[in-house]
N, C-alpha and C. Protein backbone atom coordinates (compact mmCIF):
# COMPACT_ATOMS: atom_id res chain seq x y z
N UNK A 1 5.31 11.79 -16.28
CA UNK A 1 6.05 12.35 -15.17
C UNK A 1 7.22 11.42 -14.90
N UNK A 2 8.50 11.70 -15.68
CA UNK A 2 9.61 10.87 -15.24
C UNK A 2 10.56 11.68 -14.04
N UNK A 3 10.63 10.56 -13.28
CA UNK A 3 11.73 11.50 -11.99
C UNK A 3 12.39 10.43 -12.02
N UNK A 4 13.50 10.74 -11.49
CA UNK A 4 14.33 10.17 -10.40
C UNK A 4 14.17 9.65 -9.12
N UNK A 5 14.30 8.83 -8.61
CA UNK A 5 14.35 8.39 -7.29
C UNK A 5 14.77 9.63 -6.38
N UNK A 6 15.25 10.50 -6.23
CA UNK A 6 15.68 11.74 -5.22
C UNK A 6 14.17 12.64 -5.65
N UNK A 7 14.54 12.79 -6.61
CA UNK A 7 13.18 13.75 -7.04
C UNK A 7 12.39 13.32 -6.64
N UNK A 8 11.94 12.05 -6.65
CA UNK A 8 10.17 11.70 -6.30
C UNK A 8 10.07 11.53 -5.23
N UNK A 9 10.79 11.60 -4.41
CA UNK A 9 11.13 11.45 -2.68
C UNK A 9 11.69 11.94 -1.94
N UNK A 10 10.42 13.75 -1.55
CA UNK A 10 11.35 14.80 -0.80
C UNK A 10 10.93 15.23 -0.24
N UNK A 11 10.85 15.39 1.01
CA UNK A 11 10.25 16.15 2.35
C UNK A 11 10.77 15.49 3.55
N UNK A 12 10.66 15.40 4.69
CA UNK A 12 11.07 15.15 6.16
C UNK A 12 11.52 13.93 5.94
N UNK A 13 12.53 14.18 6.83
CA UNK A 13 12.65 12.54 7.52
C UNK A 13 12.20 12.36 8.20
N UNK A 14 11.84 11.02 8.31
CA UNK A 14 10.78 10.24 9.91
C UNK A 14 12.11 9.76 10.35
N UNK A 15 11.61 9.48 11.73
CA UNK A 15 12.66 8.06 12.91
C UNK A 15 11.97 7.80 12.99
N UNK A 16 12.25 6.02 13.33
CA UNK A 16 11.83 5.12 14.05
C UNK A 16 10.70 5.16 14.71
N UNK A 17 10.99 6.63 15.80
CA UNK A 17 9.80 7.14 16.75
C UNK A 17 8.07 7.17 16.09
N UNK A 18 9.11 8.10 15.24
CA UNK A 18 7.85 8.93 14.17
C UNK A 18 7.08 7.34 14.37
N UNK A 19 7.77 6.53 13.11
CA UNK A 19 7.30 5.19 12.61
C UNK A 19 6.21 4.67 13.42
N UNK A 20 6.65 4.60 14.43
CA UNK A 20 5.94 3.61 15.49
C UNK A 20 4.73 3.94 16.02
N UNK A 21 4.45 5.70 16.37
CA UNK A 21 3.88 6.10 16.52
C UNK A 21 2.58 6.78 15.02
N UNK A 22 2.63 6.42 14.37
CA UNK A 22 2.12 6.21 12.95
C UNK A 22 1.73 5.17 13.41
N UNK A 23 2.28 3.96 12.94
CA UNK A 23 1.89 2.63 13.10
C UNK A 23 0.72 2.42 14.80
N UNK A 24 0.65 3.35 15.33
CA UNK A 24 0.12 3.08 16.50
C UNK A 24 -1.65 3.56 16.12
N UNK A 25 -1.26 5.00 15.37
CA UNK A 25 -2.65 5.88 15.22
C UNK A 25 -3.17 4.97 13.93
N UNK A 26 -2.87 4.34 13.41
CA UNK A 26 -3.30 3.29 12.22
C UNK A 26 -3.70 2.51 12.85
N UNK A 27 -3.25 1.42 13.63
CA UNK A 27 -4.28 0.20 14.39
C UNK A 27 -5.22 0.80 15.41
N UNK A 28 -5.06 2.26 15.67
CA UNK A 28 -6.22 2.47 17.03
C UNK A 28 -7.50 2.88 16.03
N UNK A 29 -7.22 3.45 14.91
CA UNK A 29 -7.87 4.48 13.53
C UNK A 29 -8.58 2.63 13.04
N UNK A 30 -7.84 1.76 13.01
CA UNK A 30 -8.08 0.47 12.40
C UNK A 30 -9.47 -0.47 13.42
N UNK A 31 -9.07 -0.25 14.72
CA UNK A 31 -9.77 -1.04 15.62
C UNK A 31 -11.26 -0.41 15.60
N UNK A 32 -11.00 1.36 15.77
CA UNK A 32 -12.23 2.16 15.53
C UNK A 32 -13.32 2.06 14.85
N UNK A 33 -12.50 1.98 13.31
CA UNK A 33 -13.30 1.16 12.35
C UNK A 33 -14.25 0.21 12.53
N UNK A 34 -13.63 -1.18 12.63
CA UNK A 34 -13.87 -2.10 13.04
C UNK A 34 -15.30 -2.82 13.72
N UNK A 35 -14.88 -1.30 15.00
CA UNK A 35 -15.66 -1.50 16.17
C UNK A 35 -17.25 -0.91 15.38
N UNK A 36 -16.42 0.22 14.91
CA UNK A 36 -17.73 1.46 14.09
C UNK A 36 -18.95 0.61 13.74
N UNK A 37 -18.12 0.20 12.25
CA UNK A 37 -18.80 -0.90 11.08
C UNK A 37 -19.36 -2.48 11.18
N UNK A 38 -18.05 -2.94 12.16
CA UNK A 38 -18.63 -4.55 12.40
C UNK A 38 -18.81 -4.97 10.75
N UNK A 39 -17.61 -4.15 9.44
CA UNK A 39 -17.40 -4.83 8.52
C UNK A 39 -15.90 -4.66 8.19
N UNK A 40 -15.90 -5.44 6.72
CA UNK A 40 -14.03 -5.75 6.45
C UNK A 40 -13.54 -3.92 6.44
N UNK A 41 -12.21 -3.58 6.44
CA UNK A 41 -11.72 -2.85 5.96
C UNK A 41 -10.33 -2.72 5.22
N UNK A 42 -9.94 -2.24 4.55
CA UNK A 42 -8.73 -2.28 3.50
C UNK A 42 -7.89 -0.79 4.29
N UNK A 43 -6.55 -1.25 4.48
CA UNK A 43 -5.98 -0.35 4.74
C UNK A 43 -4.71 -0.34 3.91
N UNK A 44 -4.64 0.96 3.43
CA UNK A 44 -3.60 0.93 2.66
C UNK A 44 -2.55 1.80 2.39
N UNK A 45 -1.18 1.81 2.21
CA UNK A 45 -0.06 2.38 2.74
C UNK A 45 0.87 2.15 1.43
N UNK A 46 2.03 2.92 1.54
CA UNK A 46 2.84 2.65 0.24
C UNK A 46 4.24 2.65 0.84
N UNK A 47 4.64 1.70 -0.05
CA UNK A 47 6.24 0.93 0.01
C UNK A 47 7.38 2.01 -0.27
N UNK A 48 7.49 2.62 0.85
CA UNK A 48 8.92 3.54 0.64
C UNK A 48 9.49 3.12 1.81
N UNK A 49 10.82 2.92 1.31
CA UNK A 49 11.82 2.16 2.43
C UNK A 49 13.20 3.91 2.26
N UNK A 50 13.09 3.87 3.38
CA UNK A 50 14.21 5.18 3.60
C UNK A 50 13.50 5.60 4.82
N UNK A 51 14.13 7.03 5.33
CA UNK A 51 13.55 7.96 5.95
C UNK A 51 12.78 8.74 5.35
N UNK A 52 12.50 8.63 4.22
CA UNK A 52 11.68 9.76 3.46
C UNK A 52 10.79 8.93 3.21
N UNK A 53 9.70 9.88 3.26
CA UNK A 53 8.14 8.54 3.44
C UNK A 53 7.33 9.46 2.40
N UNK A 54 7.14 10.75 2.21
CA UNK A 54 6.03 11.26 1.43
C UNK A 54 7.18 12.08 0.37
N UNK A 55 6.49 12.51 -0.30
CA UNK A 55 6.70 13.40 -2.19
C UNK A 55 6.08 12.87 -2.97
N UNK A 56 6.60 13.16 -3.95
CA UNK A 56 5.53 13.57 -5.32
C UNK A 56 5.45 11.74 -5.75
N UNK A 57 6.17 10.91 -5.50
CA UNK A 57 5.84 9.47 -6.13
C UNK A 57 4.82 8.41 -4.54
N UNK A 58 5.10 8.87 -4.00
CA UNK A 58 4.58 7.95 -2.77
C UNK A 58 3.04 8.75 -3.08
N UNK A 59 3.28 10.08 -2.96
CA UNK A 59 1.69 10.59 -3.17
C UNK A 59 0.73 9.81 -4.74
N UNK A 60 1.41 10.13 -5.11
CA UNK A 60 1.13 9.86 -6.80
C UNK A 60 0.60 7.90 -6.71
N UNK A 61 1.36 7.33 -5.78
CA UNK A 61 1.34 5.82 -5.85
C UNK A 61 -0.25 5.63 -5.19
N UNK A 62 -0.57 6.34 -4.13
CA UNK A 62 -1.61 6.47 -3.30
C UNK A 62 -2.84 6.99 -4.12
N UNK A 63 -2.72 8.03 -4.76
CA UNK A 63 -3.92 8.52 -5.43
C UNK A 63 -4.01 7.41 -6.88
N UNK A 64 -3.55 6.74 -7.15
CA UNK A 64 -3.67 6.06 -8.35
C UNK A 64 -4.06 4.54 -7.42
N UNK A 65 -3.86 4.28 -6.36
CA UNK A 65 -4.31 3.17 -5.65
C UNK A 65 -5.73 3.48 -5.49
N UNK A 66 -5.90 4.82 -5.03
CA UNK A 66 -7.51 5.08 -4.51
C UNK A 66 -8.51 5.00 -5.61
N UNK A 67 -7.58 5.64 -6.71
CA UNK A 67 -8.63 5.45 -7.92
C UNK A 67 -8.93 3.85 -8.46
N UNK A 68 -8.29 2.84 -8.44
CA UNK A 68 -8.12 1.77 -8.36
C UNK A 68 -9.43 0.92 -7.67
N UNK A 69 -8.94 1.16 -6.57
CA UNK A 69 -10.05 0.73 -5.24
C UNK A 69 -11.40 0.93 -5.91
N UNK A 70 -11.53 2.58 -6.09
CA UNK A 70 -13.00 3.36 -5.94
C UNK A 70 -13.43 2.37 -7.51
N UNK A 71 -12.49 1.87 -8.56
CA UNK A 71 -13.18 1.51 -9.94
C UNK A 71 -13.66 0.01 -9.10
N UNK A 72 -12.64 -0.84 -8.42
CA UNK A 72 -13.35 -2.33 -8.20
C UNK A 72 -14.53 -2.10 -7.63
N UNK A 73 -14.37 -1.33 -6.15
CA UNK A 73 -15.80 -1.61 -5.46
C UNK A 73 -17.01 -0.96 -6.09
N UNK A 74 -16.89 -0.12 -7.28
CA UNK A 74 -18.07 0.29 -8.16
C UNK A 74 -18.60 -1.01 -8.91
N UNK A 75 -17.23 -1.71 -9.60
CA UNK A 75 -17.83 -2.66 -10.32
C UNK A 75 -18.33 -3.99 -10.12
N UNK A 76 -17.56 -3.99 -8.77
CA UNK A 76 -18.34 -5.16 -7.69
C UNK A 76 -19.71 -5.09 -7.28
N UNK A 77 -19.98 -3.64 -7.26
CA UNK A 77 -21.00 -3.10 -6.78
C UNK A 77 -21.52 -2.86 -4.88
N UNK A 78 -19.98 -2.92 -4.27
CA UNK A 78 -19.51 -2.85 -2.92
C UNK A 78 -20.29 -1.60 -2.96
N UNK A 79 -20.19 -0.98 -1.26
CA UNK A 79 -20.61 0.19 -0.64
C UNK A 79 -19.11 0.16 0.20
N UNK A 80 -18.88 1.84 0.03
CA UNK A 80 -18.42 1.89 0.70
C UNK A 80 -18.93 3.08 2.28
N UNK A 81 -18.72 2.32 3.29
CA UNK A 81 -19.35 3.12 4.01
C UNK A 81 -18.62 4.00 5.27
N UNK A 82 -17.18 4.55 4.56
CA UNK A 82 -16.46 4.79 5.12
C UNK A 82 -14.68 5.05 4.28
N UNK A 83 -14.30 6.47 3.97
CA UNK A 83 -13.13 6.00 3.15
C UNK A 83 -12.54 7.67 3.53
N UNK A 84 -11.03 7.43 4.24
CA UNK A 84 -10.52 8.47 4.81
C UNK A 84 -9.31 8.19 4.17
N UNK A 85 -8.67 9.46 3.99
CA UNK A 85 -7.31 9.49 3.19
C UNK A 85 -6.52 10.59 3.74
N UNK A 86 -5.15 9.98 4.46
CA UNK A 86 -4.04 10.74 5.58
C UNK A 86 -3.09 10.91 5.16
N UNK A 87 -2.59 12.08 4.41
CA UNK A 87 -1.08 12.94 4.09
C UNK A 87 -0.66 13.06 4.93
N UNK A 88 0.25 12.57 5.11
CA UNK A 88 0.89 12.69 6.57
C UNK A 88 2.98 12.56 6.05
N UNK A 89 3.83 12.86 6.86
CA UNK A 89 4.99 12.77 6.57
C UNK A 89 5.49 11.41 6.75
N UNK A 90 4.53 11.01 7.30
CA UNK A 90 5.11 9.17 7.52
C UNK A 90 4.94 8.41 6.46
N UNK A 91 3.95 9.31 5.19
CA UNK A 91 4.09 8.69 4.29
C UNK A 91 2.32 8.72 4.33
N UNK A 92 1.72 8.58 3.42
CA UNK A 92 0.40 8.91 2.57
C UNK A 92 -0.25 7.31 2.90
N UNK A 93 -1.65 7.29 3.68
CA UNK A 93 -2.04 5.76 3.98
C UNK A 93 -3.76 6.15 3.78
N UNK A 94 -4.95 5.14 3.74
CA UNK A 94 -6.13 5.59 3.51
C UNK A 94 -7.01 4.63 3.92
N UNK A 95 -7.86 4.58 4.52
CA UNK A 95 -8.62 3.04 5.39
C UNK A 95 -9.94 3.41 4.71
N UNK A 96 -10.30 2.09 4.22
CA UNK A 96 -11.62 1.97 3.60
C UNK A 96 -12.73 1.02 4.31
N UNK A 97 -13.53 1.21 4.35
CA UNK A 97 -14.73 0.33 5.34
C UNK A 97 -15.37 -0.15 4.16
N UNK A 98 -16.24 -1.08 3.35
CA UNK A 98 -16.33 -1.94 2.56
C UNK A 98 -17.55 -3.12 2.94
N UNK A 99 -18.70 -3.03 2.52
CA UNK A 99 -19.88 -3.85 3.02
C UNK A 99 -19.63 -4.46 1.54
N UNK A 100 -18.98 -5.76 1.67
CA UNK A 100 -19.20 -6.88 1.25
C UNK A 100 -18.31 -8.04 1.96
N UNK A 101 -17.85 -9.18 1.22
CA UNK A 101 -17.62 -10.62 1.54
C UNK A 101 -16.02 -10.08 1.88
N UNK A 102 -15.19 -10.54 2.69
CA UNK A 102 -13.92 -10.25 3.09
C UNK A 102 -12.96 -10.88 2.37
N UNK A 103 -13.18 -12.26 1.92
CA UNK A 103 -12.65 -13.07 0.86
C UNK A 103 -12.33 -12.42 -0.12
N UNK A 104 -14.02 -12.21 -0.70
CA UNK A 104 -13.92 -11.36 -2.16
C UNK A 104 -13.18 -10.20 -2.09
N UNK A 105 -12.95 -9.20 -1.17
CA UNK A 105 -12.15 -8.04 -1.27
C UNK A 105 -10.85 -7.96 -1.09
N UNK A 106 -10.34 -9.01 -0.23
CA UNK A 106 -8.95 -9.58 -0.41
C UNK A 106 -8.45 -9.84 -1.57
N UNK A 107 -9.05 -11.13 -2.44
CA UNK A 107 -9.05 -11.30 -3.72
C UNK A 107 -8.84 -10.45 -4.83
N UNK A 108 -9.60 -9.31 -4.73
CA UNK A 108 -9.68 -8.19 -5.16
C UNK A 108 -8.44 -7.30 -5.01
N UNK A 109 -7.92 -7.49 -4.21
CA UNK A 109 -6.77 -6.40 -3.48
C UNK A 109 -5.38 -7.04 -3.70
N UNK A 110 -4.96 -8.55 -3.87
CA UNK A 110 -3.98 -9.03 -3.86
C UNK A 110 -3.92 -9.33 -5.53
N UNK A 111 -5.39 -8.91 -6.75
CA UNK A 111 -5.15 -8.90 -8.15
C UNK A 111 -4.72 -7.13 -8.10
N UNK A 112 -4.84 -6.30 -7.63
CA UNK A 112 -4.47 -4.94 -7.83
C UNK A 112 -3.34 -4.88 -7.59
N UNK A 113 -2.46 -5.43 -6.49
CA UNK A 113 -0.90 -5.21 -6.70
C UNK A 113 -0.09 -6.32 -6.95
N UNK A 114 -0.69 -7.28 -7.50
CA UNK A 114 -0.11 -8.13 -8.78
C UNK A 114 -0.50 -7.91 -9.76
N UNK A 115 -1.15 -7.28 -10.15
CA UNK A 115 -1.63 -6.67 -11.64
C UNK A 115 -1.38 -5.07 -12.18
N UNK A 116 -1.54 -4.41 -11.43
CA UNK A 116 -1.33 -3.15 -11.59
C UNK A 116 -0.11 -2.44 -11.91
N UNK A 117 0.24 -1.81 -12.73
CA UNK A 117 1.70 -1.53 -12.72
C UNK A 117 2.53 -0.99 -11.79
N UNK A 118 1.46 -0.44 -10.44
CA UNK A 118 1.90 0.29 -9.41
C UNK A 118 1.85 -0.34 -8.54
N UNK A 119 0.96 -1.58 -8.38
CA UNK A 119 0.49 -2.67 -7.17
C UNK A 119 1.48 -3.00 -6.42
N UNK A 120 2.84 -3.03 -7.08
CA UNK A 120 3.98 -3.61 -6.45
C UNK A 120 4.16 -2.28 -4.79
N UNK A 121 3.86 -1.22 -5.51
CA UNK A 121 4.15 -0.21 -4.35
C UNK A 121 2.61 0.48 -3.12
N UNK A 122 1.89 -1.05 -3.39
CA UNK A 122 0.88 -1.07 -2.94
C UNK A 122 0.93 -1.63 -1.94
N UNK A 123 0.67 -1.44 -0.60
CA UNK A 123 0.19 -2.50 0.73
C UNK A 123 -1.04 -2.31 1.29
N UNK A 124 -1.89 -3.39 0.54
CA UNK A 124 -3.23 -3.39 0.69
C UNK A 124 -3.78 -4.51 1.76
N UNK A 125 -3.89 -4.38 3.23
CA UNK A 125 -4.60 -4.95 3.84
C UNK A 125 -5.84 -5.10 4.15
N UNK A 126 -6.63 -5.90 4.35
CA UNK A 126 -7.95 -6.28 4.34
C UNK A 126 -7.77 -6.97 6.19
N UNK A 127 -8.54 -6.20 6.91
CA UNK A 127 -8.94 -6.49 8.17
C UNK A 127 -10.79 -6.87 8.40
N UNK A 128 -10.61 -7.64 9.28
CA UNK A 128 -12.00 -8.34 9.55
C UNK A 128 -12.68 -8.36 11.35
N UNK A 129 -13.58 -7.70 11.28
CA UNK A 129 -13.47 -8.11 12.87
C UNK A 129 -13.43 -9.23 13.97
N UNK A 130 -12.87 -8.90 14.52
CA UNK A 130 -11.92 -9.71 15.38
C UNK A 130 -10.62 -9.23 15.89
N UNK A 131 -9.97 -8.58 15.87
CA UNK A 131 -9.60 -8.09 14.11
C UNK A 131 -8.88 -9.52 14.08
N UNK A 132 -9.03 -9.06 12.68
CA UNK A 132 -8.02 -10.59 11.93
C UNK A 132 -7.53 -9.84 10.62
N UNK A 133 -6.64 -10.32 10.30
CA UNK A 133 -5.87 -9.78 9.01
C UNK A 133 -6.43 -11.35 8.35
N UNK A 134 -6.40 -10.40 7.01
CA UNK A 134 -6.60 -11.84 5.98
C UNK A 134 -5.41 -11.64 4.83
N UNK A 135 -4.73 -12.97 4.60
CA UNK A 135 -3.03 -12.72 4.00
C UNK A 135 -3.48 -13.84 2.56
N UNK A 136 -1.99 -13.32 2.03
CA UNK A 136 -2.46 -13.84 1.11
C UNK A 136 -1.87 -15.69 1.04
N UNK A 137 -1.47 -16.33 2.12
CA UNK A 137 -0.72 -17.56 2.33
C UNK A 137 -2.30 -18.34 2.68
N UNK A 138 -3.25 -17.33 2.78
CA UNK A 138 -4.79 -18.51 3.03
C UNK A 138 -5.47 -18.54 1.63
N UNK A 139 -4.88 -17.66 0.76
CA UNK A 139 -5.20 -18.33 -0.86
C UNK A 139 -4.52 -18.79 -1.02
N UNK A 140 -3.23 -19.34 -0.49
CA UNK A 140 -2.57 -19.96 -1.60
C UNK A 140 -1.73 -19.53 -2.11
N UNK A 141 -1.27 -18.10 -1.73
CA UNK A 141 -0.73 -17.63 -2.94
C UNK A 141 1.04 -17.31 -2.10
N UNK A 142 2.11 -17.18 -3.05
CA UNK A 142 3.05 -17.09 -2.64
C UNK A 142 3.31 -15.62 -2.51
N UNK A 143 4.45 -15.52 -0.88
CA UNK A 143 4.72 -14.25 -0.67
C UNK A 143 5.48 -13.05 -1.83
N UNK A 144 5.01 -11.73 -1.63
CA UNK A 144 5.38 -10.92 -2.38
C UNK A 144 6.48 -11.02 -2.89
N UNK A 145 7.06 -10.60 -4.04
CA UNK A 145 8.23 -10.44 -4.10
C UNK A 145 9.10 -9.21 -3.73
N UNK A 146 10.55 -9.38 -3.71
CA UNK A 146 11.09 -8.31 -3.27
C UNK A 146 10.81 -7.11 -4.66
N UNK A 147 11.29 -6.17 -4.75
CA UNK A 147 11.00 -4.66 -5.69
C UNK A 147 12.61 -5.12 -6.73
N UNK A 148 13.55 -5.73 -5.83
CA UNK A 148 14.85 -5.40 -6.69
C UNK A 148 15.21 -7.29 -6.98
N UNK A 149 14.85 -8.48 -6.36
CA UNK A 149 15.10 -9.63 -6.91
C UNK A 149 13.73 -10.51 -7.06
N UNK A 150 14.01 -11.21 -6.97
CA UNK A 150 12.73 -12.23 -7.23
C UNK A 150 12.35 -12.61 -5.97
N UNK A 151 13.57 -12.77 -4.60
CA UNK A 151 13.34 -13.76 -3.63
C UNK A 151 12.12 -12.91 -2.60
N UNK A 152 11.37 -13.74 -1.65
CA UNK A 152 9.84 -13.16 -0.88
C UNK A 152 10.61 -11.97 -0.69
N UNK A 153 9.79 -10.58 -0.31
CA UNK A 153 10.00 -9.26 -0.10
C UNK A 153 10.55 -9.43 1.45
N UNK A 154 10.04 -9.99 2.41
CA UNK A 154 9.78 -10.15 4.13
C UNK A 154 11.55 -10.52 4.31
N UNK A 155 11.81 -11.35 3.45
CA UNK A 155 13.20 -11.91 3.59
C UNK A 155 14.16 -11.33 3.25
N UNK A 156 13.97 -10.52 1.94
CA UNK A 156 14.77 -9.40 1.72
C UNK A 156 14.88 -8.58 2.89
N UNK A 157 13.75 -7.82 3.37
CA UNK A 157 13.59 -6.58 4.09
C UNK A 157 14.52 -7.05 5.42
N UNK A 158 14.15 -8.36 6.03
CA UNK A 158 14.34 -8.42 7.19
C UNK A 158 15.94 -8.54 7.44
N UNK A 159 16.76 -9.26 6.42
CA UNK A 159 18.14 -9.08 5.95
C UNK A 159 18.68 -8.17 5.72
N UNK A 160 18.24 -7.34 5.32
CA UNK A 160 18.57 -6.02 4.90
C UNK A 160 19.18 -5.68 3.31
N UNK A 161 19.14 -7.24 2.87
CA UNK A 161 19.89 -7.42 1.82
C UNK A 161 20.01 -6.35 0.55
N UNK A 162 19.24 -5.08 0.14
CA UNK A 162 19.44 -4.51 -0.34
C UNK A 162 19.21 -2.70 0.21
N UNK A 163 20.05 -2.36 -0.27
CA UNK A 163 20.28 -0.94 0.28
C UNK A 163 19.30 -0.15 0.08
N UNK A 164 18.93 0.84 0.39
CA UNK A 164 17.95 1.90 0.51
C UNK A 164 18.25 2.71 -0.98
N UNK A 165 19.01 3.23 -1.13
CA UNK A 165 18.86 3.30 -2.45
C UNK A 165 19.39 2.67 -4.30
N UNK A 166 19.47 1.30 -3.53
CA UNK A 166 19.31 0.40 -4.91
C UNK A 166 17.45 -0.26 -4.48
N UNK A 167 16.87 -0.25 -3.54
CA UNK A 167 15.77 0.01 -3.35
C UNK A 167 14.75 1.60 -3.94
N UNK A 168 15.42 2.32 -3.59
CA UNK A 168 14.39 3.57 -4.26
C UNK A 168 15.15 3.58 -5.93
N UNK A 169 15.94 3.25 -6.57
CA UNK A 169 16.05 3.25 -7.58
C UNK A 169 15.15 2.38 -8.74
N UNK A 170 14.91 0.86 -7.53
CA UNK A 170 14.06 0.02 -8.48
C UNK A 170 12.55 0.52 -8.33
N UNK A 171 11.92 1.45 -6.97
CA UNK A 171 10.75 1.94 -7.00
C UNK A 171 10.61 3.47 -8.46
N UNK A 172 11.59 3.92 -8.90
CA UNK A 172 11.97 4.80 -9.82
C UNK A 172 11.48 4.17 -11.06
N UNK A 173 12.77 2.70 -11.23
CA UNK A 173 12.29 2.48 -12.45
C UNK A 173 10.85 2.12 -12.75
N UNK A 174 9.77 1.44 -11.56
CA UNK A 174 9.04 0.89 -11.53
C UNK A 174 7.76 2.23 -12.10
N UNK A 175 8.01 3.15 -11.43
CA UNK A 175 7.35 4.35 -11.62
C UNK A 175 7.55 4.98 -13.41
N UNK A 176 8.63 5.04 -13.71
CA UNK A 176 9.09 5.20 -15.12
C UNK A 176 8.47 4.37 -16.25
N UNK A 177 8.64 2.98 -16.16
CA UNK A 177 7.99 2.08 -16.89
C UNK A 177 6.57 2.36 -16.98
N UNK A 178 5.95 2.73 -15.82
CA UNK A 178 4.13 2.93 -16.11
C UNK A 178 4.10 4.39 -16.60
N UNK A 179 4.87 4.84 -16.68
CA UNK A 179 5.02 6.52 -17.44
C UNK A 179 5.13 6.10 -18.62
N UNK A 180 6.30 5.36 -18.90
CA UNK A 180 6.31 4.88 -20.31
C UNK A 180 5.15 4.08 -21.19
N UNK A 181 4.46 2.96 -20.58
CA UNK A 181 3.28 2.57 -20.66
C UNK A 181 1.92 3.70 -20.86
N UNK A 182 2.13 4.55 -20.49
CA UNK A 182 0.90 5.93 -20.14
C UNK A 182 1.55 6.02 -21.83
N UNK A 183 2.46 7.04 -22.17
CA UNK A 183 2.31 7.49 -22.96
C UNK A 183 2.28 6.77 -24.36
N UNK A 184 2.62 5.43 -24.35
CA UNK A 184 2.42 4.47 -25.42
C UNK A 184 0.75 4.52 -26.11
């Protein structure tokens, strides 16, 4: 499935509003959890920077994340006791509840989108109650990189330093290359 950056990213625009209010039903959906299980959970969301949050590649990034997930915690031999998945126009997100070690599933989650060919368009959080986020600067490990240079992603974004679509172009090629990889 080769697209284009326009192609793979078409339906509504969100505002800000939208955004926030997303981001709101995710930490109340997050705390719920939490409260539910009294174990870790993985929440996870995909890297589209624009107003356009869902189509055929943000969806596509999400269902190939879930399948992902569902192979580790089989082979970990995790339970999952809890796993909801939200199409939504803000963009495609899915919270997993997870009875094991919070460490280990972090671990787990920060080798899937450094390893994966799609991981890059992965944002896989691991919450703990309390809540507490667990990052990846308590392994040790250095912040993400940006999609279009090398320098941390946070620093890019917050600069603004690259445009929205020399941004969806490098999520394109990124998508293309594991197409190309598929059919090899």
């Amino acid at each position: 499935m080769s697209m284009g950056a326009a192609a793979a990213i078409t339906g509504p625009s969100v505002d800000l509003e939208q955004m926030l209010e997303a981001r709101e039903r995710r930490a109340a959906r997050q705390a719920a959890a939490l409260a539910r299980f009294a174990q870790p959970l993985v929440s996870l969301t995909i890297v589209m920077p624009g107003s356009v949050k869902d189509g055929a590649l943000p969806r596509r990034a999400l269902t190939e994340a879930l399948a992902e997930i569902d192979r580790v915690v089989e082979a970990r031999g995790w339970s999952v006791l809890s796993r909801k998945v939200y199409w939504q126009e803000t963009g495609p997100e899915a919270l997993y509840v997870i009875g094991g070690e919070a460490e280990a599933l972090k671990s787990a989650c920060i080798e899937l989108e450094d390893a994966h060919p799609m991981g890059r368009l992965w944002d896989l959080d691991v919450l703990v109650p309390g809540p507490r986020l667990l990052s990846r600067k308590q392994f040790g490990l250095p912040p993400r990189r940006c999609l279009v240079c090398e320098r941390p992603a946070f620093e890019c974004g917050r600069s603004r330093r690259h445009g929205v679509d020399e941004l969806l172009a490098a999520i394109a090629r990124l998508a293309n290359e594991r197409d190309l990889r598929r059919a090899a």
